[in-house]
N, C-alpha and C. Protein backbone atom coordinates (compact mmCIF):
# COMPACT_ATOMS: atom_id res chain seq x y z
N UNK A 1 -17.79 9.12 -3.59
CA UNK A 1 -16.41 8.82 -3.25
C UNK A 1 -16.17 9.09 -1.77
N UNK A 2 -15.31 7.99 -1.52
CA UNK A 2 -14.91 8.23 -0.05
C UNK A 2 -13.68 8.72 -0.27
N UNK A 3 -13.42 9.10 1.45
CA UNK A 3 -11.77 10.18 1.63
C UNK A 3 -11.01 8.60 2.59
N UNK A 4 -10.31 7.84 1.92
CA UNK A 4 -9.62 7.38 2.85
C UNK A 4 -8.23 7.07 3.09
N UNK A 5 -7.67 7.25 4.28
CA UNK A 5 -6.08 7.18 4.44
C UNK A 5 -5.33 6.12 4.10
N UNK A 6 -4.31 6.76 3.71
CA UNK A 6 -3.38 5.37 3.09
C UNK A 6 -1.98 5.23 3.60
N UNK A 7 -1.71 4.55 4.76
CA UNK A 7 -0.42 4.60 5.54
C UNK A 7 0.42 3.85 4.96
N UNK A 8 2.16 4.63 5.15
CA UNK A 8 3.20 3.49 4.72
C UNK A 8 3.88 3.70 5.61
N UNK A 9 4.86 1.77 6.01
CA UNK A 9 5.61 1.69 6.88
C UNK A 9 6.82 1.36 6.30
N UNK A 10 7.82 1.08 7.16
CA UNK A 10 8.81 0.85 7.49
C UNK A 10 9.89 1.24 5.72
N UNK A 11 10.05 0.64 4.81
CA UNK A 11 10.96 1.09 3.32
C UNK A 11 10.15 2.15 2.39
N UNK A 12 9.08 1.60 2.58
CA UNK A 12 7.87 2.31 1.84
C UNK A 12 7.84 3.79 2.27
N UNK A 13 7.49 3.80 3.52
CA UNK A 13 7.82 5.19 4.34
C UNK A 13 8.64 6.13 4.01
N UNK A 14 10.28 5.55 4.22
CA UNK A 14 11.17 5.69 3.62
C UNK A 14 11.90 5.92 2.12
N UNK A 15 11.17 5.46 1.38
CA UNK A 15 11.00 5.72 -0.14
C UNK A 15 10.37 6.25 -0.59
N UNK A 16 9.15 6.56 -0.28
CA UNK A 16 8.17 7.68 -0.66
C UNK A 16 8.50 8.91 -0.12
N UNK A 17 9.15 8.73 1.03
CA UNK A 17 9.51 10.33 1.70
C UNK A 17 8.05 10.72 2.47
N UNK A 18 7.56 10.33 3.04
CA UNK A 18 5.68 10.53 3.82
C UNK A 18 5.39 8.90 4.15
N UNK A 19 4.69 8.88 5.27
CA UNK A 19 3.54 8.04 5.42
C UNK A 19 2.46 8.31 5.81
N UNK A 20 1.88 9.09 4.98
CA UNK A 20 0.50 8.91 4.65
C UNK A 20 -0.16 10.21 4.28
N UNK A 21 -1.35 9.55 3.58
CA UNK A 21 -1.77 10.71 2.41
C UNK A 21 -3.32 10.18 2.46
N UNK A 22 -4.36 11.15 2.16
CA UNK A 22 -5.82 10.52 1.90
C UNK A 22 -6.00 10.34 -0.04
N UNK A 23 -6.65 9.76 -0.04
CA UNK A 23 -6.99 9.35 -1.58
C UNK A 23 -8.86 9.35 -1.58
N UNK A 24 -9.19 9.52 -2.26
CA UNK A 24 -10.96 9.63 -2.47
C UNK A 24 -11.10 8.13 -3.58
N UNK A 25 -11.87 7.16 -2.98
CA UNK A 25 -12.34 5.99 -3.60
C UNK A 25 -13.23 5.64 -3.21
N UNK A 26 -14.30 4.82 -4.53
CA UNK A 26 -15.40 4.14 -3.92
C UNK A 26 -15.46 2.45 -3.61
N UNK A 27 -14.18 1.87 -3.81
CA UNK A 27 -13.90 1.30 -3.80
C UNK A 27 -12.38 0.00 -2.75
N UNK A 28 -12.58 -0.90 -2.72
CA UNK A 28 -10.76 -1.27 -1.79
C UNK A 28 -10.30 -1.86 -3.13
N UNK A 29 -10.83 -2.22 -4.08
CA UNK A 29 -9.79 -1.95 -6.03
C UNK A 29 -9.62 -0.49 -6.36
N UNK A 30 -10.45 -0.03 -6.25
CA UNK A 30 -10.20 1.05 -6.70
C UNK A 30 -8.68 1.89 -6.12
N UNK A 31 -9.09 2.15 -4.17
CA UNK A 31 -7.61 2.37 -3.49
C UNK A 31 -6.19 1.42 -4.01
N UNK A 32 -6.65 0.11 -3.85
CA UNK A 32 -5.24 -0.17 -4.36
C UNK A 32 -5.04 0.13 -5.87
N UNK A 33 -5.53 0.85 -6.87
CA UNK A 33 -5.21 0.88 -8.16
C UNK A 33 -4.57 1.97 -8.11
N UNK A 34 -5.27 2.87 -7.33
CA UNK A 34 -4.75 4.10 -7.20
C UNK A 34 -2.93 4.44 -6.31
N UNK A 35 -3.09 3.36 -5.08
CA UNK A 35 -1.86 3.37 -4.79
C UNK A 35 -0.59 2.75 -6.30
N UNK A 36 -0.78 1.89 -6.27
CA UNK A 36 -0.30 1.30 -7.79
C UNK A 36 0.25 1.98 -8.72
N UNK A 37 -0.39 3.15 -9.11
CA UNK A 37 -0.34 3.85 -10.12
C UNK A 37 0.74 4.90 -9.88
N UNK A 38 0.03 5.36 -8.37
CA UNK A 38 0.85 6.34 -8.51
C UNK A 38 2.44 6.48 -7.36
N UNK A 39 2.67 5.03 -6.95
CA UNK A 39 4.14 5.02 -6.23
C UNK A 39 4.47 3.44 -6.79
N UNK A 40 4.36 2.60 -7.53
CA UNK A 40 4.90 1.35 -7.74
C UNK A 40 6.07 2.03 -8.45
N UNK A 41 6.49 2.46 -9.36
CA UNK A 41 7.16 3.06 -10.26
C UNK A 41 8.19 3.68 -9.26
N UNK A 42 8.25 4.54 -8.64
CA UNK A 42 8.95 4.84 -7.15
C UNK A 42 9.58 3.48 -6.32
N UNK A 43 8.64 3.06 -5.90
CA UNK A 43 9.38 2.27 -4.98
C UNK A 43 10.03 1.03 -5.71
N UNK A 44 9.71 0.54 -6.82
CA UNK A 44 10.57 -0.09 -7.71
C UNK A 44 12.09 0.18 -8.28
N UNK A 45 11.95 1.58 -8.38
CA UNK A 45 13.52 2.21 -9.13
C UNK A 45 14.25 2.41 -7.70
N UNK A 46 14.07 2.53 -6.29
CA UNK A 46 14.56 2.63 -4.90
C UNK A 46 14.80 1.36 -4.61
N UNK A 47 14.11 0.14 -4.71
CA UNK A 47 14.42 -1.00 -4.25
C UNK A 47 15.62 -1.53 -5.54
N UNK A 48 15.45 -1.21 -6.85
CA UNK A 48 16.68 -1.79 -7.90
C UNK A 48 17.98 -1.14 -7.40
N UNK A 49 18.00 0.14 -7.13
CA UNK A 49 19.34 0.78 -6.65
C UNK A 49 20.16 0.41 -5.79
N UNK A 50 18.86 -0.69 -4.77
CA UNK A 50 19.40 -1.63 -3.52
C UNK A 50 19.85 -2.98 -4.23
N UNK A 51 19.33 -3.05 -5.16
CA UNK A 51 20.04 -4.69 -5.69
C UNK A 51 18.77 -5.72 -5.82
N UNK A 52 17.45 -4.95 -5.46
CA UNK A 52 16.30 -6.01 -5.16
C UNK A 52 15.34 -5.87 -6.56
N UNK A 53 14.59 -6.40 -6.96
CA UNK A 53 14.00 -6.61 -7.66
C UNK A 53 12.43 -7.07 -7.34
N UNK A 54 11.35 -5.73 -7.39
CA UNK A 54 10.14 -6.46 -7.11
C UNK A 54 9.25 -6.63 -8.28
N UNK A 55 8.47 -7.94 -7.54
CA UNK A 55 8.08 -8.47 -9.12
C UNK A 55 6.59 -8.37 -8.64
N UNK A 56 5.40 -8.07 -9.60
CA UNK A 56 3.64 -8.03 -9.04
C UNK A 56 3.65 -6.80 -8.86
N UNK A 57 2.27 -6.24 -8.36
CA UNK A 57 2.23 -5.01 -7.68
C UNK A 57 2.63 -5.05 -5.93
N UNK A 58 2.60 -3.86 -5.57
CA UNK A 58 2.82 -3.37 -4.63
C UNK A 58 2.00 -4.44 -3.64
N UNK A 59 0.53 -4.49 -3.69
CA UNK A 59 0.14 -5.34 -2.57
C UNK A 59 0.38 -6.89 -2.35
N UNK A 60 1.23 -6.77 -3.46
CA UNK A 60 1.93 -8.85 -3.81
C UNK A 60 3.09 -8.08 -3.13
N UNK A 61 3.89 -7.17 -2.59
CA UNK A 61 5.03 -7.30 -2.11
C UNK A 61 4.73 -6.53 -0.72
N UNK A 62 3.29 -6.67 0.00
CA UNK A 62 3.26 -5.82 0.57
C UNK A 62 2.36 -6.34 1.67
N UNK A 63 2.41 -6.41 3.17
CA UNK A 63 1.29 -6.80 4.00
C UNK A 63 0.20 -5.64 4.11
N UNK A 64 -1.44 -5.70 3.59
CA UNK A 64 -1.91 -4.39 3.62
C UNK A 64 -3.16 -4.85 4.21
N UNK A 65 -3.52 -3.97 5.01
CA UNK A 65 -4.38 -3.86 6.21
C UNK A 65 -5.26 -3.22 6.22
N UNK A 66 -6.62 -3.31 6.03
CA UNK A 66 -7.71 -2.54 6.17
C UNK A 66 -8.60 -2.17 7.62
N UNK A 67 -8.35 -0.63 8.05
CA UNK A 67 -8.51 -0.79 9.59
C UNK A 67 -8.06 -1.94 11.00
N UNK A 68 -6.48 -2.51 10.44
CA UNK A 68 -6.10 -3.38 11.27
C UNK A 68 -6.56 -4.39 10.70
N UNK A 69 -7.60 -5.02 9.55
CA UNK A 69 -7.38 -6.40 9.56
C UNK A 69 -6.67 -6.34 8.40
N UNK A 70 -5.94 -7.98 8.00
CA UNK A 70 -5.46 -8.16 6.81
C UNK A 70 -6.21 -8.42 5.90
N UNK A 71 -5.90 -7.88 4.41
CA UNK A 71 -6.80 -8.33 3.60
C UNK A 71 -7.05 -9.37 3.06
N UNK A 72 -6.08 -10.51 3.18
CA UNK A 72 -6.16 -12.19 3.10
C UNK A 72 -7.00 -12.40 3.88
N UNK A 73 -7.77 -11.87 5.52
CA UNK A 73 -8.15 -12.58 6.50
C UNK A 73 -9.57 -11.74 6.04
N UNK A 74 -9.80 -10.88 5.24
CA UNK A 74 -11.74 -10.53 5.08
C UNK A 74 -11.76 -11.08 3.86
N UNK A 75 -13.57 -12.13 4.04
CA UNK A 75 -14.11 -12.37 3.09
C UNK A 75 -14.68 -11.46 1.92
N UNK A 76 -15.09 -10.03 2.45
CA UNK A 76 -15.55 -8.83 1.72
C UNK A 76 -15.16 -7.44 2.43
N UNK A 77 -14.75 -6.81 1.59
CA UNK A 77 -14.23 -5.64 1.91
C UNK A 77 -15.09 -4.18 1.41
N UNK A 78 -15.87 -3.40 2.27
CA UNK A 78 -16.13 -2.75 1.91
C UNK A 78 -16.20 -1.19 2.53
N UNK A 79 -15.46 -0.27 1.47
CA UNK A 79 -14.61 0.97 2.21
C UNK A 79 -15.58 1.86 2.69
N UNK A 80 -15.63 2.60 3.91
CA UNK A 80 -16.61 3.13 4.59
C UNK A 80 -15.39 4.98 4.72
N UNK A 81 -16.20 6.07 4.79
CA UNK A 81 -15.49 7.37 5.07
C UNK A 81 -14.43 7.10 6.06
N UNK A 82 -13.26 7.63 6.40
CA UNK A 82 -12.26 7.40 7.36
C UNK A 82 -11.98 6.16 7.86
N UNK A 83 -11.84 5.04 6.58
CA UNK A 83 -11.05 3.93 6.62
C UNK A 83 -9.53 4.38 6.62
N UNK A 84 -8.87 3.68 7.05
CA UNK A 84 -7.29 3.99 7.07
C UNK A 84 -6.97 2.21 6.43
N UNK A 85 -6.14 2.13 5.21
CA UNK A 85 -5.38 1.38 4.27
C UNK A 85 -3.95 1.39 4.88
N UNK A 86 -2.92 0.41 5.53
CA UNK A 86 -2.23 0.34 6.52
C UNK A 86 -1.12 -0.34 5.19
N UNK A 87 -0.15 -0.08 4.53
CA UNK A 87 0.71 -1.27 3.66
C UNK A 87 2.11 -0.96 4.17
N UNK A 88 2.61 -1.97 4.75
CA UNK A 88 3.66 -2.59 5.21
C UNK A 88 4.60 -3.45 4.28
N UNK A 89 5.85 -2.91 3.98
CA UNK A 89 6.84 -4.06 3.16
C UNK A 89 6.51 -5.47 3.74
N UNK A 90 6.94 -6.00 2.91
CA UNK A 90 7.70 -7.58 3.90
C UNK A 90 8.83 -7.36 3.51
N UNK A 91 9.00 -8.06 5.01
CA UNK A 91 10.78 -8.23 5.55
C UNK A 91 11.32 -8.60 4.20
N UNK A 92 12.72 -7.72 4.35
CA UNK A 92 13.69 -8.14 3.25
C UNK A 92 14.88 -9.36 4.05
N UNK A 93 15.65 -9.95 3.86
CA UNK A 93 17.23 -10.11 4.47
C UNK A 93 16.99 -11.19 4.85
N UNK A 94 18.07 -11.68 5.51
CA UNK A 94 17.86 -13.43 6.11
C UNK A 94 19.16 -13.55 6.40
């Protein structure tokens, strides 16, 4: 198992109360299962209180970044000791 960081920005930040915490995975499923598990439930009952409704997990409502790249933009992802996991809301409002 690796030790790697898991940053939150901007609502996320804000709703969790911290941005950022290390998690031990051997895996980038594994990290996001683990984020999943243990703040979707959180940041879901914070965003209903606002009137919003998120639907998927966290990384379907979420821009998330592995050492700066996005994870739409790597063909394979594979987590190395002192990776930092970067998840960013998307913009709410209009």
């Amino acid at each position: 198992m690796m030790s790697i960081t898991v940053r939150f920005y901007g609502l996320w930040n804000l709703y969790l109360g911290f941005d950022r915490l290390s998690l031990q995975a051997d895996s980038l499923d594994d990290i996001l299962t683990q984020v999943e598990a243990r703040f979707a439930s959180q940041l879901r009952g914070k965003l209903q209180t606002q009137g919003i409704k998120m639907d998927g997990k966290i990384q379907d409502n979420s821009i998330v970044l592995l050492n700066g790249i996005n994870l739409r933009n790597l063909k394979q992802a594979t987590l190395r000791e002192g990776d930092v996991l970067h998840i960013f809301p998307l913009a709410l409002g209009g």
